[in-house]
C-alpha atoms as a PDB file:
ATOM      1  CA  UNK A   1       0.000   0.000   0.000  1.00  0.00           C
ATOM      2  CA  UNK A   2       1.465   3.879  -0.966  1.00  0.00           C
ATOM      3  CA  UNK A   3       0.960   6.607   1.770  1.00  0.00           C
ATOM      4  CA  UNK A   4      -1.375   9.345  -0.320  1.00  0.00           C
ATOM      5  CA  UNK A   5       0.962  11.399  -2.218  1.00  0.00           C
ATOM      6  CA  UNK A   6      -0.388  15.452  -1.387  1.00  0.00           C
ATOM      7  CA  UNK A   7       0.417  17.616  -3.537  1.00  0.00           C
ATOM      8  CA  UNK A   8      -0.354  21.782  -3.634  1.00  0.00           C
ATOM      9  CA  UNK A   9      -2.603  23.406  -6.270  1.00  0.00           C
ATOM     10  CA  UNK A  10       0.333  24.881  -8.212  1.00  0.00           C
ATOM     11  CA  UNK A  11       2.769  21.697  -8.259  1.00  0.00           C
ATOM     12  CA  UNK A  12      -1.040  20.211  -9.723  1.00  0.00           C
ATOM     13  CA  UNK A  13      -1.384  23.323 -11.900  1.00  0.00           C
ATOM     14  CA  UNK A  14       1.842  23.261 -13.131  1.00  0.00           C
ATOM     15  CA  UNK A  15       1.786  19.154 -13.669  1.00  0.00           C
ATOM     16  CA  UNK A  16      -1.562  19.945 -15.786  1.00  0.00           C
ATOM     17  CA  UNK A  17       0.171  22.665 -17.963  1.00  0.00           C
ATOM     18  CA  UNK A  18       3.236  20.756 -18.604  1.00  0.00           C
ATOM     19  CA  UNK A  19       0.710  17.582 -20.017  1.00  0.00           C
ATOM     20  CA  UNK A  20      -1.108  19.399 -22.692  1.00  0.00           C
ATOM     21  CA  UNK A  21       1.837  21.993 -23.536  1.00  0.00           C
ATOM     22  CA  UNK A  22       2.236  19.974 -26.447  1.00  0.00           C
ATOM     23  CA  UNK A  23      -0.168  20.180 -29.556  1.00  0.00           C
ATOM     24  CA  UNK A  24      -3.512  21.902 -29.089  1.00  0.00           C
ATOM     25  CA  UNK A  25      -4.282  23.130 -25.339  1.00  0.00           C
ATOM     26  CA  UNK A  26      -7.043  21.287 -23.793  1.00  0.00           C
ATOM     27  CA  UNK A  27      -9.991  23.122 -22.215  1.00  0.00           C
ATOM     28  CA  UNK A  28      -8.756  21.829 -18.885  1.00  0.00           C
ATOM     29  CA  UNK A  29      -5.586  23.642 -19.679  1.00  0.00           C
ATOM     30  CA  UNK A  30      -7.413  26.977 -21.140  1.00  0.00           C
ATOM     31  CA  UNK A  31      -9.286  26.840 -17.719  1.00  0.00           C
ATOM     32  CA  UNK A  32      -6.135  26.446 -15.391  1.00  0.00           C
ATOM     33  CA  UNK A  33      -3.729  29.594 -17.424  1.00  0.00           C
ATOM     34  CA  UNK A  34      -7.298  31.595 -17.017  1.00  0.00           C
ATOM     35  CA  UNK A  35      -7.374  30.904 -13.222  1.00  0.00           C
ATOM     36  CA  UNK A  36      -3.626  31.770 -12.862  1.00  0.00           C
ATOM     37  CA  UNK A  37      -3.771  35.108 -14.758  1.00  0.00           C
ATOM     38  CA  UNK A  38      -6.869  35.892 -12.920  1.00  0.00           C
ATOM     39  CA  UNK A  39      -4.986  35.606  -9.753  1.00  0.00           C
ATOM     40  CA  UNK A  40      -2.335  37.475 -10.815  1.00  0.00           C
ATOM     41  CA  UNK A  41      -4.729  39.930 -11.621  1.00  0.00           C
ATOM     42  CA  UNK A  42      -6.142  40.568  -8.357  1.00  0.00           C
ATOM     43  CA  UNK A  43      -2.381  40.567  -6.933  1.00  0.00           C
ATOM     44  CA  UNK A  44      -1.295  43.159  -9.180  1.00  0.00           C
ATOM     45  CA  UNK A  45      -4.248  45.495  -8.476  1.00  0.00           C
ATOM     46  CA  UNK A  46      -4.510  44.578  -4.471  1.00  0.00           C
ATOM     47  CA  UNK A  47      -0.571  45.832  -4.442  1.00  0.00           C
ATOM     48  CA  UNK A  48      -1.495  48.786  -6.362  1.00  0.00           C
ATOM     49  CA  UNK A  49      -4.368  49.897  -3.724  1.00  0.00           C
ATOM     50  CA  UNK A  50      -2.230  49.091  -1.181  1.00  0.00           C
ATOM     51  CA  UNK A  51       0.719  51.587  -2.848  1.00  0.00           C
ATOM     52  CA  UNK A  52      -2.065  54.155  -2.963  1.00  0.00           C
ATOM     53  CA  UNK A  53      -3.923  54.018   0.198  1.00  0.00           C
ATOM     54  CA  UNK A  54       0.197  54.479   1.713  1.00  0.00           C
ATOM     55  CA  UNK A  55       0.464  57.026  -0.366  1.00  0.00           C
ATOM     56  CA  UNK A  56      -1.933  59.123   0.553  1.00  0.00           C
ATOM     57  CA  UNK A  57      -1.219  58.028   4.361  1.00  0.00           C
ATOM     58  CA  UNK A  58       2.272  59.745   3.769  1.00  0.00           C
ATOM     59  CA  UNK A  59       0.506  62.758   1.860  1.00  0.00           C
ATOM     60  CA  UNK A  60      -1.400  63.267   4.815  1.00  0.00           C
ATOM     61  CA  UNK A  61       1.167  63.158   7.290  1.00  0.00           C
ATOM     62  CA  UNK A  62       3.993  65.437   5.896  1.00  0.00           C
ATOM     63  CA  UNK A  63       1.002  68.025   4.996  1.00  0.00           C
ATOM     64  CA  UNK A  64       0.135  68.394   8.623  1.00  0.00           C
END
């Protein structure tokens, strides 16, 4: 008997790309590169509010 074999949802994302990377891209794949750029999506725009709500914290403070 094999102890269960865990893996994360990237090392499985990443196992699912590498799969269908060659010839046409599956739907399965299609679905998983939409999911990643989604999230880096809402990474890139949560850092950017977070840029801008400091910024205007420092505004705020040097024009007091």
């Amino acid at each position: 008997m094999r102890p269960f074999k865990r893996t994360s949802r990237l090392q499985r994302l990443i196992a699912t790309v590498k799969q269908a990377a060659p010839g046409r891209p599956s739907a399965k794949t299609v679905k998983a590169g939409a999911i990643t750029v989604g999230g880096l999506v809402g990474v890139t725009a949560g850092s950017a509010g977070i840029s801008s709500l400091r910024r205007r914290g420092e505004e705020a403070a040097h024009g007091s």
